[in-house]
N, C-alpha and C. Protein backbone atom coordinates (compact mmCIF):
# COMPACT_ATOMS: atom_id res chain seq x y z
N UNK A 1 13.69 -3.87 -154.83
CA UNK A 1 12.43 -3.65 -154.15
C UNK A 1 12.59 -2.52 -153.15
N UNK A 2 11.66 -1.42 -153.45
CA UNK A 2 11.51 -0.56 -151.71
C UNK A 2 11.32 -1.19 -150.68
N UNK A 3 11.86 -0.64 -149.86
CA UNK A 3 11.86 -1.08 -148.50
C UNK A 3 10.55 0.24 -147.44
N UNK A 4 9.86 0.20 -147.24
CA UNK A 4 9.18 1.03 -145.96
C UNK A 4 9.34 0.56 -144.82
N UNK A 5 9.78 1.31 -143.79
CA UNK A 5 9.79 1.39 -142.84
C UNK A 5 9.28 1.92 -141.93
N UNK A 6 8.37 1.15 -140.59
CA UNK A 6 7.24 1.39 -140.17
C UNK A 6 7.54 1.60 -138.82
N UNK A 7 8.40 2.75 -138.12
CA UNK A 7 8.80 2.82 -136.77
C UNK A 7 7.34 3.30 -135.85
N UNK A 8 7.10 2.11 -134.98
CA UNK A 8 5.71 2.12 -134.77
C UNK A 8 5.87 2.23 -132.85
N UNK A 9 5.68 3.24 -132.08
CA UNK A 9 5.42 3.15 -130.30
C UNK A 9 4.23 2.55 -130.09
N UNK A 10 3.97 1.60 -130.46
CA UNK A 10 2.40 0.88 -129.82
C UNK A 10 1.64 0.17 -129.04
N UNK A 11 2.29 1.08 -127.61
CA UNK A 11 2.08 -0.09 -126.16
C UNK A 11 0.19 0.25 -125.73
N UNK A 12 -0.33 0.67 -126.57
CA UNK A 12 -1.93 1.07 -126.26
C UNK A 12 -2.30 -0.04 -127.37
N UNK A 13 -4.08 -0.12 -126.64
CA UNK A 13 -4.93 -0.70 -127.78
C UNK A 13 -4.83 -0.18 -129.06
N UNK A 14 -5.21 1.43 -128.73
CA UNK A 14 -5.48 2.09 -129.81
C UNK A 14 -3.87 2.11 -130.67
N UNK A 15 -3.15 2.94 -130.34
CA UNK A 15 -1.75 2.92 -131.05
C UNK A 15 -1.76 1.51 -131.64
N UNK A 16 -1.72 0.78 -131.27
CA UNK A 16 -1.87 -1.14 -131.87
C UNK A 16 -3.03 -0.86 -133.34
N UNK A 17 -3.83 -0.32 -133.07
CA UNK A 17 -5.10 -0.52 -133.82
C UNK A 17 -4.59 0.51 -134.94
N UNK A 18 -4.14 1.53 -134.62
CA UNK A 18 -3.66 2.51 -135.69
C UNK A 18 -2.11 1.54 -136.74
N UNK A 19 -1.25 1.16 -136.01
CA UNK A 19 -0.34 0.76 -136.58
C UNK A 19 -0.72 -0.60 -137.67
N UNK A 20 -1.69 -1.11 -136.72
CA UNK A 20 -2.13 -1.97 -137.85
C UNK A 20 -2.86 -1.96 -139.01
N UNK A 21 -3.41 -0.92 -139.14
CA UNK A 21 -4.29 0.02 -140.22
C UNK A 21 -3.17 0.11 -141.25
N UNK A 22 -2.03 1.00 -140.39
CA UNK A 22 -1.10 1.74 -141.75
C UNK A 22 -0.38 0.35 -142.41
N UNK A 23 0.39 -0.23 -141.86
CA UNK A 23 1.08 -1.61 -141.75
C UNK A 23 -0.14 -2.19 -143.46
N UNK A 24 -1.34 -2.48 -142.72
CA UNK A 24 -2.15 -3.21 -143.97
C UNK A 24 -2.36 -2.25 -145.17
N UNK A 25 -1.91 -0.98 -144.58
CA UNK A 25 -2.05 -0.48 -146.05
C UNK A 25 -1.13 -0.10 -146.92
N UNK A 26 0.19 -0.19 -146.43
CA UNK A 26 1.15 -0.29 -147.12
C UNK A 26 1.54 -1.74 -148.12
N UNK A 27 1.00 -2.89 -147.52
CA UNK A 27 0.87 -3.95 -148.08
C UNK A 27 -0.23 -4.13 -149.22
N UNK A 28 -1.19 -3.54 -149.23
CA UNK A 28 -1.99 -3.01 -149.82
C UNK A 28 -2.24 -3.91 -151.35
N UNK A 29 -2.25 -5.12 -151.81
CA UNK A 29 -2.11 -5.86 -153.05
C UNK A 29 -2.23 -4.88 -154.35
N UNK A 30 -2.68 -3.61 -153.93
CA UNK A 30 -2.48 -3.08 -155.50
C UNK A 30 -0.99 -2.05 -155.72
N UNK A 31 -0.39 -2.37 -154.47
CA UNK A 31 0.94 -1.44 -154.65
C UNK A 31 2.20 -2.56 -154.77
N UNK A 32 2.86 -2.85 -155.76
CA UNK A 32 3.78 -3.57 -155.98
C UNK A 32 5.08 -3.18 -155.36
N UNK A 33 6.09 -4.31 -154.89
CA UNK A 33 7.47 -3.66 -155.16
C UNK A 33 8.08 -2.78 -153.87
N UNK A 34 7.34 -3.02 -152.83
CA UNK A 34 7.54 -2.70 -151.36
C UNK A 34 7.53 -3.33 -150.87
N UNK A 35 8.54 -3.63 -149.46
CA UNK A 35 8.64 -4.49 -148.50
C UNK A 35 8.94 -3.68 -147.19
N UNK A 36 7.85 -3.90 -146.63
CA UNK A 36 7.09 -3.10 -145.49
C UNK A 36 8.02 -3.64 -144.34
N UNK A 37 9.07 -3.15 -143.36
CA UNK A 37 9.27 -3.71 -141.81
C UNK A 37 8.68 -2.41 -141.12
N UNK A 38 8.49 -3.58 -140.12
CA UNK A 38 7.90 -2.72 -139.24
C UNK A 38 8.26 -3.04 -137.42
N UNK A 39 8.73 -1.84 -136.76
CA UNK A 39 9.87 -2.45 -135.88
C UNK A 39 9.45 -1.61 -134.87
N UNK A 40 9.31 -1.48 -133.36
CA UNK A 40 9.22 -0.42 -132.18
C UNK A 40 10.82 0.48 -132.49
N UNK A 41 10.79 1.76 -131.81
CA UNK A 41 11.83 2.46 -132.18
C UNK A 41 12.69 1.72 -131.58
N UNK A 42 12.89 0.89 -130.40
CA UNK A 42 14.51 0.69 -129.33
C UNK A 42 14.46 -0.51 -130.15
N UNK A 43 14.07 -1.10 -131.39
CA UNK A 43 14.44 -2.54 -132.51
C UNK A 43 15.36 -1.40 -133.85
N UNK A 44 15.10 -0.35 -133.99
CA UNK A 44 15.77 0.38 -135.14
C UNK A 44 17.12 0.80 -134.68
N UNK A 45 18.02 1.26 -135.84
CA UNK A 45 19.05 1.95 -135.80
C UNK A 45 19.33 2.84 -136.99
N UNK A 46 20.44 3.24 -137.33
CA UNK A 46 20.70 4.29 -138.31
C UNK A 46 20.82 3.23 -139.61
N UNK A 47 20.97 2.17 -139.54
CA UNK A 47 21.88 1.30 -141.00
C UNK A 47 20.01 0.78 -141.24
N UNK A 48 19.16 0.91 -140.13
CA UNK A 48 17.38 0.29 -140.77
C UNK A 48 16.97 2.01 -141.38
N UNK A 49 17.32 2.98 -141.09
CA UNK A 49 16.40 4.16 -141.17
C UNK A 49 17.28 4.35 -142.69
N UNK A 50 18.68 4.44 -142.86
CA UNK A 50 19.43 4.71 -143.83
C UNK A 50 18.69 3.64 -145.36
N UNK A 51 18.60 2.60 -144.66
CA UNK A 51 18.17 1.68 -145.42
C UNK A 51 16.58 1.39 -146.25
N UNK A 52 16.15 2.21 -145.77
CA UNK A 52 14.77 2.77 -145.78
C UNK A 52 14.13 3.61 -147.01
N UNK A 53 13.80 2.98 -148.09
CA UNK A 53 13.20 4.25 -148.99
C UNK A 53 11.75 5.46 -148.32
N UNK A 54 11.65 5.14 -147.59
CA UNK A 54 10.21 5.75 -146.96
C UNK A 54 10.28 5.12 -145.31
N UNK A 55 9.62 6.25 -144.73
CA UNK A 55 9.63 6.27 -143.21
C UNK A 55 8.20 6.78 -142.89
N UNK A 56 7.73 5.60 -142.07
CA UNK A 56 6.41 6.34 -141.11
C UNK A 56 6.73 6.20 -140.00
N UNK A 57 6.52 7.42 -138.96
CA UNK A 57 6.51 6.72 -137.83
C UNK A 57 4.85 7.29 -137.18
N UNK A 58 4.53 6.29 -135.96
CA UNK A 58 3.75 6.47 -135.03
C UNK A 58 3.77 6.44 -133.48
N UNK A 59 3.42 7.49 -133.23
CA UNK A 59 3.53 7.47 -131.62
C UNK A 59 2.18 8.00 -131.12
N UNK A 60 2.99 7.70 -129.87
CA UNK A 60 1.75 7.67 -129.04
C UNK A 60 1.96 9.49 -128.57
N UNK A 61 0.84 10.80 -128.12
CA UNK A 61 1.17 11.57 -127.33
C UNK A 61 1.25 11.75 -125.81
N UNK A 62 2.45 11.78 -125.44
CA UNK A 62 2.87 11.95 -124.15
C UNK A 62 3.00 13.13 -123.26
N UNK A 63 1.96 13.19 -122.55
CA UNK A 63 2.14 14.65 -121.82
C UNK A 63 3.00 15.82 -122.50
N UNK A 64 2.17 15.96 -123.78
CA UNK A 64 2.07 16.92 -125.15
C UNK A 64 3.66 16.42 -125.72
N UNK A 65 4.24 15.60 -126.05
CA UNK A 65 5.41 14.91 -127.18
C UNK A 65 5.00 13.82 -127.05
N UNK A 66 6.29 13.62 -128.40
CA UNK A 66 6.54 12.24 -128.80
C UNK A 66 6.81 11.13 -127.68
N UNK A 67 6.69 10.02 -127.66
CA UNK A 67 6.69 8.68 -126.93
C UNK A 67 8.67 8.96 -126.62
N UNK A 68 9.36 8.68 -125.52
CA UNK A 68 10.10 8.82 -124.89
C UNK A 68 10.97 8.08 -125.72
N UNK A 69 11.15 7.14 -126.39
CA UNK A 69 11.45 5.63 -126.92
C UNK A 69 11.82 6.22 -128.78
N UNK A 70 10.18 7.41 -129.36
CA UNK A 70 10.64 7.96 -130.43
C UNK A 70 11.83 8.69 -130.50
N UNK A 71 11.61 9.59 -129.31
CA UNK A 71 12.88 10.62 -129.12
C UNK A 71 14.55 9.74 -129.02
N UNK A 72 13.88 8.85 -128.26
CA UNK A 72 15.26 8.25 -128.32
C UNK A 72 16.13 7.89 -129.62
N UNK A 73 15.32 7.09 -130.43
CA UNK A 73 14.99 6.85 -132.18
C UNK A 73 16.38 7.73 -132.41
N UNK A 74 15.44 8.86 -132.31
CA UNK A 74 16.00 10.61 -133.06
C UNK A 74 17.74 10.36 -132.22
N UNK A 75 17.52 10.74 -131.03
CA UNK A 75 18.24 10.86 -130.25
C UNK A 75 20.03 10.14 -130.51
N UNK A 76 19.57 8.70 -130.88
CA UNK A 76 20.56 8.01 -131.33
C UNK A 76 21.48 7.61 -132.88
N UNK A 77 20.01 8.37 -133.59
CA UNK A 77 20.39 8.65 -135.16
C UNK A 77 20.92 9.94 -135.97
N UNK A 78 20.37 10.44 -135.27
CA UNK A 78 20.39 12.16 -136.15
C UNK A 78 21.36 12.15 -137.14
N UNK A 79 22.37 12.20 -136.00
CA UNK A 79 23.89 12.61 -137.06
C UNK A 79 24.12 11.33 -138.12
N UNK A 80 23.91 10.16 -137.80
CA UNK A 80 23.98 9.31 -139.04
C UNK A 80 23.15 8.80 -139.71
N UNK A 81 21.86 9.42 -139.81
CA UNK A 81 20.40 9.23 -140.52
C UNK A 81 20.59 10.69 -141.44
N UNK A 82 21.46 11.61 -140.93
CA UNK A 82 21.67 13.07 -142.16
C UNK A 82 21.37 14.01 -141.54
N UNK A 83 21.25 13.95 -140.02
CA UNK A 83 20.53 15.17 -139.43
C UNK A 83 21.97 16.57 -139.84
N UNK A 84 20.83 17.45 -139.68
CA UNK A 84 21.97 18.38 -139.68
C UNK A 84 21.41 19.49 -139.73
N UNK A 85 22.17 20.58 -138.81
CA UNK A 85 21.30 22.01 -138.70
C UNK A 85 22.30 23.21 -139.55
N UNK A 86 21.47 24.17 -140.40
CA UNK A 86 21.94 25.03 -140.69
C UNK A 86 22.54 26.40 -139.26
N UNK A 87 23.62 26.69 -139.74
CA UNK A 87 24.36 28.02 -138.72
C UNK A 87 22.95 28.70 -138.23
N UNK A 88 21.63 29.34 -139.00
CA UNK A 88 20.60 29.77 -137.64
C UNK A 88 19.97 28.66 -136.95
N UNK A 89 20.15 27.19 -137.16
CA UNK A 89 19.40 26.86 -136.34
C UNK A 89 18.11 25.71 -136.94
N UNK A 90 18.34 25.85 -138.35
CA UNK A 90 17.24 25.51 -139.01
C UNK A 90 17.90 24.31 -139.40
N UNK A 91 16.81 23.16 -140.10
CA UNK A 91 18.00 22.18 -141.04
C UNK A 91 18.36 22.42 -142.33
N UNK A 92 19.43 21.58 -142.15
CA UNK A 92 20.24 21.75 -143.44
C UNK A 92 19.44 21.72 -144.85
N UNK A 93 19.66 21.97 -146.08
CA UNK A 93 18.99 21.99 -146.93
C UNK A 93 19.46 21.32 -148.27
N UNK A 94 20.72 20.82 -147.46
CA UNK A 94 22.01 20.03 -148.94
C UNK A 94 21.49 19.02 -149.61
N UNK A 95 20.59 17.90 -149.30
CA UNK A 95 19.98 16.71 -150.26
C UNK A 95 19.03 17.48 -150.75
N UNK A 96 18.49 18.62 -150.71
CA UNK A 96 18.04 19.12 -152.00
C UNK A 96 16.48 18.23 -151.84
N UNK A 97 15.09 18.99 -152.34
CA UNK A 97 14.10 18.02 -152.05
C UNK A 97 14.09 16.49 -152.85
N UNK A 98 14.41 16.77 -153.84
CA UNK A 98 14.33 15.28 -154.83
C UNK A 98 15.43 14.39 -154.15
N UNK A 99 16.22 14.55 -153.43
CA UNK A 99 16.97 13.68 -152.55
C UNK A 99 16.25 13.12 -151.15
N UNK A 100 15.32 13.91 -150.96
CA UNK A 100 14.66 13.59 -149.29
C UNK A 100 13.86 12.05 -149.40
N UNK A 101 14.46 11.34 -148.04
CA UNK A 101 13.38 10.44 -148.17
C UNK A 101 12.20 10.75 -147.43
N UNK A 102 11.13 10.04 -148.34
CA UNK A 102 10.01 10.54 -148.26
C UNK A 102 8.88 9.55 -146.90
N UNK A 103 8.34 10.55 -145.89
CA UNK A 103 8.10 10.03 -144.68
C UNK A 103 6.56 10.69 -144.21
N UNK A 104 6.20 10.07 -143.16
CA UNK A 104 4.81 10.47 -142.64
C UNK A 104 4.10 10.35 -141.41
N UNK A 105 3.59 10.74 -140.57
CA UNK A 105 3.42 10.49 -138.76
C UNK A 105 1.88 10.45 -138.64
N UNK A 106 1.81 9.65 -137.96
CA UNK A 106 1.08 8.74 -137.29
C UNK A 106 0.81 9.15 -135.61
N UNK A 107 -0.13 10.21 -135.27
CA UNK A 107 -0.12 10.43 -133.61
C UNK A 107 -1.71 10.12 -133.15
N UNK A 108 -1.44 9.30 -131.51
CA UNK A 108 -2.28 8.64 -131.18
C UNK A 108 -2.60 9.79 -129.74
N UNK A 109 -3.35 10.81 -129.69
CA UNK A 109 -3.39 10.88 -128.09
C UNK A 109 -4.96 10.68 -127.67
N UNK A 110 -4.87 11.06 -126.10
CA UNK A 110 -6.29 11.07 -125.23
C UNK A 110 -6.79 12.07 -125.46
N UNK A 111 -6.16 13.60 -125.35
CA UNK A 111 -6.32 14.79 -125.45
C UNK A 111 -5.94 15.45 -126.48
N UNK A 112 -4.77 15.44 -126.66
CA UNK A 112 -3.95 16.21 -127.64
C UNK A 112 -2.91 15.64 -128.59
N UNK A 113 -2.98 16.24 -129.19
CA UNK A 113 -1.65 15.89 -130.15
C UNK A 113 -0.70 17.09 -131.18
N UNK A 114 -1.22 18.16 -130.60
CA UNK A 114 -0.43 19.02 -131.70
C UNK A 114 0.78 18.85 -131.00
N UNK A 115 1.40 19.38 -129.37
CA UNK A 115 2.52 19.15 -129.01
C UNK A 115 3.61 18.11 -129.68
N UNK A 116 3.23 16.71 -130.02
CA UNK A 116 3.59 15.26 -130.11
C UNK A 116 4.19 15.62 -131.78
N UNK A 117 3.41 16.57 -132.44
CA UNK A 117 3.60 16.43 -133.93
C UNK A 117 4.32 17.39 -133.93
N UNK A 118 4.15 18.69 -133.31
CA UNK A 118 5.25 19.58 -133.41
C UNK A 118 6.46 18.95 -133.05
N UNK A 119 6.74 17.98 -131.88
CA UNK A 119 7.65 18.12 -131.48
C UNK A 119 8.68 16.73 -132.71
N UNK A 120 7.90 16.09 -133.33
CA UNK A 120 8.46 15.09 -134.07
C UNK A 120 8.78 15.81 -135.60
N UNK A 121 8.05 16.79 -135.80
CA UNK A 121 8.22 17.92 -137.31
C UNK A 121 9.91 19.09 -137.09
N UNK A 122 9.92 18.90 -135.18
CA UNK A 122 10.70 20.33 -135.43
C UNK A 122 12.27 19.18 -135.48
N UNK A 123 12.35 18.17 -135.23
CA UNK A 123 13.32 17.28 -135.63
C UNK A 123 13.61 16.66 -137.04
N UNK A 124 12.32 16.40 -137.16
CA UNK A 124 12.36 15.81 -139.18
C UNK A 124 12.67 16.81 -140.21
N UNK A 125 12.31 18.34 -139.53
CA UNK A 125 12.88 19.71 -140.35
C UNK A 125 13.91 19.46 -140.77
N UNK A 126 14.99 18.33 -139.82
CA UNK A 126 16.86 18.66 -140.13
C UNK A 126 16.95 17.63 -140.02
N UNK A 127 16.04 16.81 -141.09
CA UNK A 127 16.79 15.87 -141.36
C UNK A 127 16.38 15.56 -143.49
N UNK A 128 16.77 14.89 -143.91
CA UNK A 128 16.75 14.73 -145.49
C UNK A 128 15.44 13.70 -145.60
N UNK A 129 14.74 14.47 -145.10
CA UNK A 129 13.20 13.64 -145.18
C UNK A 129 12.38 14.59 -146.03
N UNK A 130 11.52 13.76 -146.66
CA UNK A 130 10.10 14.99 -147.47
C UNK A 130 8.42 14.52 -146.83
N UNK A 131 8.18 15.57 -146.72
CA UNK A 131 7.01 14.72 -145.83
C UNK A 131 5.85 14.53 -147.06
N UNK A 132 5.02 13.04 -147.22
CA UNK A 132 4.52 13.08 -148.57
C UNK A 132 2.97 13.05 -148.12
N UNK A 133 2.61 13.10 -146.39
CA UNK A 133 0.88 13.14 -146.12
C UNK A 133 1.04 13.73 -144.87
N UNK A 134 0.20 14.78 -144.93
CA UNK A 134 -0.41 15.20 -143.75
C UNK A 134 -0.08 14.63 -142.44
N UNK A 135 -0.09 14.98 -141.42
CA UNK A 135 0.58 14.20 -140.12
C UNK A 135 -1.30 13.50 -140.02
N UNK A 136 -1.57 12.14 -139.63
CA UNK A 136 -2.46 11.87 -139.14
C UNK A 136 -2.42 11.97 -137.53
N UNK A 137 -3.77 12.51 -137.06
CA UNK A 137 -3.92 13.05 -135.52
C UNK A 137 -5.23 12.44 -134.89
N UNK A 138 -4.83 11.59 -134.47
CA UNK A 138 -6.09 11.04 -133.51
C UNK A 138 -6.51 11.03 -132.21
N UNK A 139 -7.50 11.37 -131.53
CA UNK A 139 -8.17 11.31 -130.79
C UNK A 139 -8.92 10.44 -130.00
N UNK A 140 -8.39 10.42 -128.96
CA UNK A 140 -9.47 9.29 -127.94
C UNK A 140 -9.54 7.71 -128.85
N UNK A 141 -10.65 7.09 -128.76
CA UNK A 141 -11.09 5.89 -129.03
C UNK A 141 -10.44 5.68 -130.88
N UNK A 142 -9.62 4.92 -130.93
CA UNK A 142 -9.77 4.94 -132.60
C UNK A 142 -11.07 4.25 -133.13
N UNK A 143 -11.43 4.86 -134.26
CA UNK A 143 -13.22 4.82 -134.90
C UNK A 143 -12.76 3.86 -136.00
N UNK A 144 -13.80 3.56 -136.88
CA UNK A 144 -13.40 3.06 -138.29
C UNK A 144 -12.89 3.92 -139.16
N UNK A 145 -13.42 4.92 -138.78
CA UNK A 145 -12.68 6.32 -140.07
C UNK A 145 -11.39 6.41 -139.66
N UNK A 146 -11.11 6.02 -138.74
CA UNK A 146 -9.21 6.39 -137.79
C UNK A 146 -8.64 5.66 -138.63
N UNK A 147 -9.33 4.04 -138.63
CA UNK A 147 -8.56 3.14 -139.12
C UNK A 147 -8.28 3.15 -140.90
N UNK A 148 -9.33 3.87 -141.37
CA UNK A 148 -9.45 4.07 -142.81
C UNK A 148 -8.17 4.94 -142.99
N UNK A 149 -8.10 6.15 -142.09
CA UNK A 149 -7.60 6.96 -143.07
C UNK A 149 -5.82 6.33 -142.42
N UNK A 150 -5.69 5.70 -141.63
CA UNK A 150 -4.42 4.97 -141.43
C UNK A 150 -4.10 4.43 -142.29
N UNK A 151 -5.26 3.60 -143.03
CA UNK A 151 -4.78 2.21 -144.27
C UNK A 151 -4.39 3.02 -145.24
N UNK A 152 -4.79 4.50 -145.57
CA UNK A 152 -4.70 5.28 -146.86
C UNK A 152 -3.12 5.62 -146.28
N UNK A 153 -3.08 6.30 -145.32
CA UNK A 153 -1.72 6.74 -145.27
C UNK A 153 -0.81 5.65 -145.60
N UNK A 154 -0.68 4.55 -144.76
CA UNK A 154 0.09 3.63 -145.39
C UNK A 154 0.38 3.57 -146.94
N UNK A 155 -0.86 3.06 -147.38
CA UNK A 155 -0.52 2.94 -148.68
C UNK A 155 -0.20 4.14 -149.62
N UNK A 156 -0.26 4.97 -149.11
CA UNK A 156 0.02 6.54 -149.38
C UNK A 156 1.58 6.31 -149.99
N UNK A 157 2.24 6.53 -148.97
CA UNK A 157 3.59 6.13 -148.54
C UNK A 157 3.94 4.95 -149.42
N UNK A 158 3.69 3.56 -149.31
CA UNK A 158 4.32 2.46 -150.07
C UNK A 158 3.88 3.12 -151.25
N UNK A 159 3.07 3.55 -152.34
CA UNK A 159 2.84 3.59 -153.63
C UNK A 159 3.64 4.61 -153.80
N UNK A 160 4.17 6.13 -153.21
CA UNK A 160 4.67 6.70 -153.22
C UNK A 160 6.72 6.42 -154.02
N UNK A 161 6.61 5.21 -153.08
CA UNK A 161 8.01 4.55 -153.10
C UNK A 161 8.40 3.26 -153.71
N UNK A 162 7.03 2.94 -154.65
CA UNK A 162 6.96 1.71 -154.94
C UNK A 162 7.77 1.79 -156.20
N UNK A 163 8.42 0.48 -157.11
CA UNK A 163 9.05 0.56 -157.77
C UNK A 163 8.58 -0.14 -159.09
């Protein structure tokens, strides 16, 4: 069975309301053969992310980045989740795309969010991830359409990896 993994920062209503969108749509009864956890980043480690056929994460934006707690995530995995930078600077390119596991972000801000996504893209660059949807970017109040297109991403992702 796939495993997805749902590294979720969701100390807001809204972040709550988004995670639970993607969460139900990865479970989704018409996608077989996935088994969805879903954990705050300081509950993960490298042997849950390694273990992982597919990765979403969601955060919240923080005075333009990622949630303090994601970074940490990164912070404590890199080197044994596959991070790795090429000599200019860039990431590595050795798992080759058909090797990448395949992942997707989830950002919640008041104001903004390009900062939050740049800053979670210029880390996932160097690492053996493929990104398989659009970063979702939300704004202020989550709506019903927020929550829709959360449930799609989810299930985006699990059918993606389903077996």
């Amino acid at each position: 069975m796939a495993r997805l993994l749902l590294v979720r920062h969701s100390p807001t209503e809204n972040t709550r309301a988004l995670a639970e969108a993607v969460e139900a749509g990865a479970r989704d009864d018409a996608i077989d053969g996935v088994d969805v956890q879903s954990s705050s980043p300081d509950g993960v480690d490298a042997a849950a992310v390694n273990a992982a056929d597919g990765v979403i994460v969601l955060t919240p934006a923080n005075f333009g980045y990622m949630a303090g707690l994601v970074k940490d995530l990164f912070d404590r995995t890199f080197l044994d989740i596959g991070g790795a930078l090429a000599d200019d600077g860039s990431g590595s390119d050795a798992a080759g795309a058909s090797g990448r596991t395949p992942w997707a972000l989830v950002v919640h801000g008041r104001y903004d969010t390009e900062g939050a996504v740049r800053s979670v893209e210029s880390i996932v660059q160097a690492l053996p991830w493929r990104r398989v949807a659009e970063p979702l970017e939300v704004l202020g109040d989550v709506t019903e359409a927020d929550r829709e297109a959360a449930y799609e991403l989810g299930a985006t992702v699990a059918a993606v990896i389903s077996s």
